[in-house]
N, C-alpha and C. Protein backbone atom coordinates (compact mmCIF):
# COMPACT_ATOMS: atom_id res chain seq x y z
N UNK A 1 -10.94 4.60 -22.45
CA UNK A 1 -9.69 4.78 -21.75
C UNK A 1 -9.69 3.87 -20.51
N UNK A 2 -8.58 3.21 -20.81
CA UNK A 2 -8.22 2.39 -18.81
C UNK A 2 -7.93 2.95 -18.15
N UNK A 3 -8.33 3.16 -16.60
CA UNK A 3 -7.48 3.70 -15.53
C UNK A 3 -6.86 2.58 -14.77
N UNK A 4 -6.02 1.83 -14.51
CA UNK A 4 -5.75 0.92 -13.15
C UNK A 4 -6.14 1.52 -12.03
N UNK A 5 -6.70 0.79 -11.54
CA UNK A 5 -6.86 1.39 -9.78
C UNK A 5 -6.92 0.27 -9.09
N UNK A 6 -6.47 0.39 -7.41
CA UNK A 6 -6.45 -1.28 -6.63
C UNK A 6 -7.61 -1.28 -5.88
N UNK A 7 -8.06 -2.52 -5.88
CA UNK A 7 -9.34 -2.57 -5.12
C UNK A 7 -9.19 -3.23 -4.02
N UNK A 8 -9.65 -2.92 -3.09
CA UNK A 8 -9.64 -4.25 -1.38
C UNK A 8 -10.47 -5.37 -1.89
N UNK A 9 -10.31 -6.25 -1.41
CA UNK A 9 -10.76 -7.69 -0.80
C UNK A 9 -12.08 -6.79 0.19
N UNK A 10 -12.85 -8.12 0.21
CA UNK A 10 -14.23 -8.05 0.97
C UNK A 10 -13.42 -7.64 2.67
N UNK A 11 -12.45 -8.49 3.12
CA UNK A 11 -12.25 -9.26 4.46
C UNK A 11 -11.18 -7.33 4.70
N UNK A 12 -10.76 -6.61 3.72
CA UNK A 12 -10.36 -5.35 3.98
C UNK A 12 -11.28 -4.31 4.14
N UNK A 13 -12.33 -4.52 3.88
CA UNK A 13 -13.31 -3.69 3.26
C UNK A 13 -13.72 -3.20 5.00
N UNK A 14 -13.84 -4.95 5.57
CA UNK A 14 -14.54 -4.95 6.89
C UNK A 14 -13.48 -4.08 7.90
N UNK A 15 -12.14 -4.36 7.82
CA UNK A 15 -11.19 -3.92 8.51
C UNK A 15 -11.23 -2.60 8.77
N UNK A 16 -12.13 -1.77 7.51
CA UNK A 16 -12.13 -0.19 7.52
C UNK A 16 -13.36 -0.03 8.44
N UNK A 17 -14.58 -0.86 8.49
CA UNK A 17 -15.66 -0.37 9.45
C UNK A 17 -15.30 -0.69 10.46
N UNK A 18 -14.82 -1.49 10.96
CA UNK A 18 -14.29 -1.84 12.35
C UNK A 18 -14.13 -0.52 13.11
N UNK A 19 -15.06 -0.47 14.52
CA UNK A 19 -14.89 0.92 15.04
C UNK A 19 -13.96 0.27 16.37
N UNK A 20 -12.58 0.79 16.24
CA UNK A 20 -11.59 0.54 17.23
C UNK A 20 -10.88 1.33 17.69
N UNK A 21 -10.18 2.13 18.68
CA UNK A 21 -9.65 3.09 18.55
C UNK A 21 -8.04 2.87 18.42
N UNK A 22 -8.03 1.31 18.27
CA UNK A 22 -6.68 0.83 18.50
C UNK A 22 -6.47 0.47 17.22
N UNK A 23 -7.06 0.91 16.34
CA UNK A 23 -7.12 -0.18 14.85
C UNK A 23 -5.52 1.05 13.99
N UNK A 24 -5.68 1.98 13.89
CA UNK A 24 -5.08 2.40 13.50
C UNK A 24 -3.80 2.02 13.32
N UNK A 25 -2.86 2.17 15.07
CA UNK A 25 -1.68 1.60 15.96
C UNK A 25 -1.52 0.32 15.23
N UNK A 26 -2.76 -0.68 15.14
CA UNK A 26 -2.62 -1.78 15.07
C UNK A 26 -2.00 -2.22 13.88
N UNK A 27 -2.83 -1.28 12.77
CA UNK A 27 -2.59 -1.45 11.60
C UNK A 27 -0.93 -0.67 11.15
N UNK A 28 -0.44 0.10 11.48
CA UNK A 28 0.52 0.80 11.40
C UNK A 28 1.61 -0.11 11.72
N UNK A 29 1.35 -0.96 13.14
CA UNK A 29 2.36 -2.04 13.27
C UNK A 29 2.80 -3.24 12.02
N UNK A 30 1.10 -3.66 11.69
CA UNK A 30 1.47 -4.51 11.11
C UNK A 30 2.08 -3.84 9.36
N UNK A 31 2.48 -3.14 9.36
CA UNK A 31 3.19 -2.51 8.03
C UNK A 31 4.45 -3.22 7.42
N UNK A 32 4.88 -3.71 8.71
CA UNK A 32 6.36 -4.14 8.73
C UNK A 32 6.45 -5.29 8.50
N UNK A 33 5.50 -6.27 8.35
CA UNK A 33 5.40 -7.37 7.11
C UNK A 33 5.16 -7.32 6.06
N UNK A 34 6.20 -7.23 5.42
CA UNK A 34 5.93 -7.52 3.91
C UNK A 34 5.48 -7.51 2.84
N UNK A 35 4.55 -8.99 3.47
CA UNK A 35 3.56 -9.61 2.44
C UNK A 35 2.10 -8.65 2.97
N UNK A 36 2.02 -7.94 3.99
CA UNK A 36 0.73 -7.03 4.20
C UNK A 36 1.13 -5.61 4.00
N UNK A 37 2.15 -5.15 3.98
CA UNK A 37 2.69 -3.57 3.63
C UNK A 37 1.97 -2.82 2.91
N UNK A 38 1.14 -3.72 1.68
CA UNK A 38 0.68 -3.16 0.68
C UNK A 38 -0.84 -2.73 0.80
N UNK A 39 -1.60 -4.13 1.30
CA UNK A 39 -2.69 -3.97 1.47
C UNK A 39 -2.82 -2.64 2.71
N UNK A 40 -2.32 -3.29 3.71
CA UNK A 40 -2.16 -2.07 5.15
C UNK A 40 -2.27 -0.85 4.72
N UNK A 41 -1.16 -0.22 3.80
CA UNK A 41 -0.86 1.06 3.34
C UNK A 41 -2.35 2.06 2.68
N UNK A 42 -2.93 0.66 2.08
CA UNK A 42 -3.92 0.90 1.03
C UNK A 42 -5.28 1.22 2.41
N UNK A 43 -5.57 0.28 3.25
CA UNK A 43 -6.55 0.77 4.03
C UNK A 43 -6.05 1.51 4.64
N UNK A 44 -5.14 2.42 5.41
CA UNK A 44 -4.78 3.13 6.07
C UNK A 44 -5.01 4.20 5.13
N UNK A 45 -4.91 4.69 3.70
CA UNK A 45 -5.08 5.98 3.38
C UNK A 45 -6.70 5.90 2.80
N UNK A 46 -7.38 4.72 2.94
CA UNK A 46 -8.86 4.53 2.94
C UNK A 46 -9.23 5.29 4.10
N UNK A 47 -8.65 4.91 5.10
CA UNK A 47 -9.40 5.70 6.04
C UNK A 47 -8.59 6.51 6.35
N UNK A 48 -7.45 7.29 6.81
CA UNK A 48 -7.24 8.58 6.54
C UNK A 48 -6.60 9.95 5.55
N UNK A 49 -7.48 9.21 5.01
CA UNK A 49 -6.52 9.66 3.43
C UNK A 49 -7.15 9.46 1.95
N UNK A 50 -9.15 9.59 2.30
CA UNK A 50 -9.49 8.80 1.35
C UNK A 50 -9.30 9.09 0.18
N UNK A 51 -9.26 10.68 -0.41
CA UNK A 51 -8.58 11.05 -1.51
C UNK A 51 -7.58 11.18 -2.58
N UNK A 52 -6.57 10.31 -1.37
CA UNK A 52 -4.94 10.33 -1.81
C UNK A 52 -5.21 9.13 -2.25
N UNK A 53 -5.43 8.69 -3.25
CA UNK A 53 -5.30 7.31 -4.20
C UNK A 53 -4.54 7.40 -5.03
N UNK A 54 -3.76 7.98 -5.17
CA UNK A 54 -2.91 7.89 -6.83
C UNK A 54 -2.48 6.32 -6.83
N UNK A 55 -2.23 5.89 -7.98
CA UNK A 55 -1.81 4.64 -8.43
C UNK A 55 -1.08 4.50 -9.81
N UNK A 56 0.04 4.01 -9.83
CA UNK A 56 0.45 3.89 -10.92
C UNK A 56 1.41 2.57 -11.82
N UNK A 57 1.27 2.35 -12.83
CA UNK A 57 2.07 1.05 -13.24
C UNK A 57 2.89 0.97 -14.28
N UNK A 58 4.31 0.62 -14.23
CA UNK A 58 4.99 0.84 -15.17
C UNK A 58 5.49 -0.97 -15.49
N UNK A 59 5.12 -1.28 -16.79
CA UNK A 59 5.77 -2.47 -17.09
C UNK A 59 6.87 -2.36 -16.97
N UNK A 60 7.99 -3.29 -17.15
CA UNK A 60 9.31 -4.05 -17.17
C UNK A 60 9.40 -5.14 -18.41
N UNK A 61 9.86 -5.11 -19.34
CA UNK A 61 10.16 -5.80 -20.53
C UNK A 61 11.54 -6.55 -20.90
N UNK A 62 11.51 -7.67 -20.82
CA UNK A 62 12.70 -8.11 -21.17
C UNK A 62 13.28 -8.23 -22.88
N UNK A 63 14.83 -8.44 -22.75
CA UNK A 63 15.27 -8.51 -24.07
C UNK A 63 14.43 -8.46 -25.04
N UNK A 64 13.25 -9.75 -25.38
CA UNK A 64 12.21 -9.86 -26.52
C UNK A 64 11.60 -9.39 -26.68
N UNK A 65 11.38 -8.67 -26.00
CA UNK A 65 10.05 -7.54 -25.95
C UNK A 65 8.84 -7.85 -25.19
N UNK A 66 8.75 -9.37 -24.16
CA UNK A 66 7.75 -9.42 -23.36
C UNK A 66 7.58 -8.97 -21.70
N UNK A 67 6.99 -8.68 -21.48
CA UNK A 67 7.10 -8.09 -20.21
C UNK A 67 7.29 -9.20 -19.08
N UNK A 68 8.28 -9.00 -18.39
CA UNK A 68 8.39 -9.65 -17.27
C UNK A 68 8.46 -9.24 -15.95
N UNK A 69 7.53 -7.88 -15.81
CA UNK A 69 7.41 -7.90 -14.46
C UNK A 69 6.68 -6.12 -14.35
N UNK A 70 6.27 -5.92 -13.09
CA UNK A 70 5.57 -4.33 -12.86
C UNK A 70 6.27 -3.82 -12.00
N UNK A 71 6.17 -2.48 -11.98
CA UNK A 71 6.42 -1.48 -11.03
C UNK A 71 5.32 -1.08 -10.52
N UNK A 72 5.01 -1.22 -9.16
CA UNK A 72 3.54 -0.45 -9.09
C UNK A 72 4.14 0.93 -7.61
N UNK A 73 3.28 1.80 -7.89
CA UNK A 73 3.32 2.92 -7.14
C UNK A 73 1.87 3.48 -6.69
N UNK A 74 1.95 3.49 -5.38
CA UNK A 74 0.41 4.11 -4.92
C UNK A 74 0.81 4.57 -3.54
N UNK A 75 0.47 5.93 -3.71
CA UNK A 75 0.41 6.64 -2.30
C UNK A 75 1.83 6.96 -1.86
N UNK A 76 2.77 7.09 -3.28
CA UNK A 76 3.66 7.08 -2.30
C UNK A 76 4.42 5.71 -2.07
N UNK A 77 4.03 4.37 -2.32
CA UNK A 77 4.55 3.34 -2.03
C UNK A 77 5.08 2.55 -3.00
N UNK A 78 6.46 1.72 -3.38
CA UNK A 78 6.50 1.39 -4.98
C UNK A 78 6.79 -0.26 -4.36
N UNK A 79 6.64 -0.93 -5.01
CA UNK A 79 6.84 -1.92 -4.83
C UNK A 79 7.04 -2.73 -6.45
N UNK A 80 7.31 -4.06 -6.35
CA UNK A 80 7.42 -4.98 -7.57
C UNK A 80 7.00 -6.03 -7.77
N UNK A 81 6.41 -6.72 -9.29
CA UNK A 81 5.89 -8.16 -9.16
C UNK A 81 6.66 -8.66 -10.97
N UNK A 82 7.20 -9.84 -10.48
CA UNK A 82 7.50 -10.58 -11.35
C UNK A 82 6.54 -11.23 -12.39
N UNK A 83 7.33 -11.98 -13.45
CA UNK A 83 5.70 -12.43 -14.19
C UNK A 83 5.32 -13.77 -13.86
N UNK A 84 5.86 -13.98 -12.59
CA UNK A 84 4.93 -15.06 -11.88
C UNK A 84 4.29 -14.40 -10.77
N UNK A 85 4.05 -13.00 -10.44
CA UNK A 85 3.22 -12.42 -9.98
C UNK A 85 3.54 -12.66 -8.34
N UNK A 86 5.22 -12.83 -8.40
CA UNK A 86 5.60 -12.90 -7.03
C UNK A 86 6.34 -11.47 -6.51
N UNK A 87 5.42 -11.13 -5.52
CA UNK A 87 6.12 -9.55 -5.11
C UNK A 87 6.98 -8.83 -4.14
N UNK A 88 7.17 -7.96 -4.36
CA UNK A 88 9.19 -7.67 -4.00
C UNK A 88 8.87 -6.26 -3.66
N UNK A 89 8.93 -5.77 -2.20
CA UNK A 89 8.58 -4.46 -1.64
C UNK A 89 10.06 -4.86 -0.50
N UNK A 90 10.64 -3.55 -1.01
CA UNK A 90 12.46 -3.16 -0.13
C UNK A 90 11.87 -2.73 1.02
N UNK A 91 12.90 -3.38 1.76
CA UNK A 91 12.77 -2.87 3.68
C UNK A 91 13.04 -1.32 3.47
N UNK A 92 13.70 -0.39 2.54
CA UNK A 92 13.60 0.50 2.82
C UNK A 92 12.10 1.41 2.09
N UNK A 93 11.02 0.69 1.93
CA UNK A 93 9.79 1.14 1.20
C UNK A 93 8.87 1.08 2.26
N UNK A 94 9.21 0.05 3.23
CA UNK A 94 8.39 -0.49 4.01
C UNK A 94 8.87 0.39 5.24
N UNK A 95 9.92 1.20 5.64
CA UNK A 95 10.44 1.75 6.40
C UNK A 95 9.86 3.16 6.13
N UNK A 96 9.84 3.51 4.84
CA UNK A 96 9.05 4.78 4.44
C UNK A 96 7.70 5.14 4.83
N UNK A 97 6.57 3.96 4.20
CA UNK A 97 5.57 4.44 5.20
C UNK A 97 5.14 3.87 6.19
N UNK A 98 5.96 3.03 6.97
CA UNK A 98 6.03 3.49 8.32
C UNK A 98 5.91 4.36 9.13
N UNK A 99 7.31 5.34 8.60
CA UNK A 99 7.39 7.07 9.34
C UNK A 99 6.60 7.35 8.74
N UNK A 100 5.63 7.03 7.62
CA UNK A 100 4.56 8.69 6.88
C UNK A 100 3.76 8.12 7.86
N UNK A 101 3.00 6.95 8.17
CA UNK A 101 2.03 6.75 8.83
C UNK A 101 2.11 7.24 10.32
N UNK A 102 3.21 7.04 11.07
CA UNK A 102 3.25 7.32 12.37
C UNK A 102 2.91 8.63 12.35
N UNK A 103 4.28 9.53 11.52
CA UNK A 103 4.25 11.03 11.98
C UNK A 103 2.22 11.55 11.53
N UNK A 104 1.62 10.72 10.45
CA UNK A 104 0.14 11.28 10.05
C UNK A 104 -0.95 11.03 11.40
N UNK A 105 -0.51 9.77 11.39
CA UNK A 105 -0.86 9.27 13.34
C UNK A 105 -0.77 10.73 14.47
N UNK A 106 0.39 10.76 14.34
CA UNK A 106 0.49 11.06 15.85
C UNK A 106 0.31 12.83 15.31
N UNK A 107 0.21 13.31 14.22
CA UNK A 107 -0.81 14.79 14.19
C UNK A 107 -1.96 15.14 13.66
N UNK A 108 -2.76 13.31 13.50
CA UNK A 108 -4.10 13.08 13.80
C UNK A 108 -4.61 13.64 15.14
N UNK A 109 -3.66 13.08 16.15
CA UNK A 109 -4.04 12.79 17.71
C UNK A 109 -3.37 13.61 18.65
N UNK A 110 -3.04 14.75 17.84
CA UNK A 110 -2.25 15.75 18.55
C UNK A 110 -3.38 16.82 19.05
N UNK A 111 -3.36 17.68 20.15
CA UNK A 111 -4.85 18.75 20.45
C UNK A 111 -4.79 19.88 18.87
């Protein structure tokens, strides 16, 4: 049986040991690009959230029956890739966990 699951890059891997107390904030900011929304999202529930991995992938098939593109979903986050593997995450996806991250933030750091 296959499972898909996403894996980090080495250079993410490091981002999670990094002992910062600002890393979090930091990372939460940078959400709101784009082209990092995805990865971000993914170390952010690495480290608070290591359990919550769900992941999921739904092809897209055109007329002929070949696939031209994915749906992917993880954590909560959906995004899209064409079959030139160019990817397409809506300002309103990227606006979503935004607020999940802040409001998880700020009742991390609440007494």
């Amino acid at each position: 049986m296959y499972v898909p699951r996403l894996s980090l890059y080495e250079d993410a891997k490091r981002v999670i040991k990094i002992n910062d107390e600002t890393k979090i904030r930091k990372l939460i900011i940078g959400l709101a690009d784009g082209k990092k929304t995805v990865v971000i999202h993914q170390i952010l529930t690495s480290i608070l959230e290591p359990g919550n991995d769900s992941f999921g992938v739904t092809y897209v098939y055109g007329k002929d029956g070949r696939v031209i593109g994915c749906d992917f979903t993880y954590n909560g986050l959906k995004w899209s890739t064409d079959s030139l593997q160019n990817g397409n995450i809506s300002q309103e996806e990227i606006n979503k966990v935004e607020r999940y991250w802040r409001q998880t933030e700020s009742v991390r750091r609440s007494p």
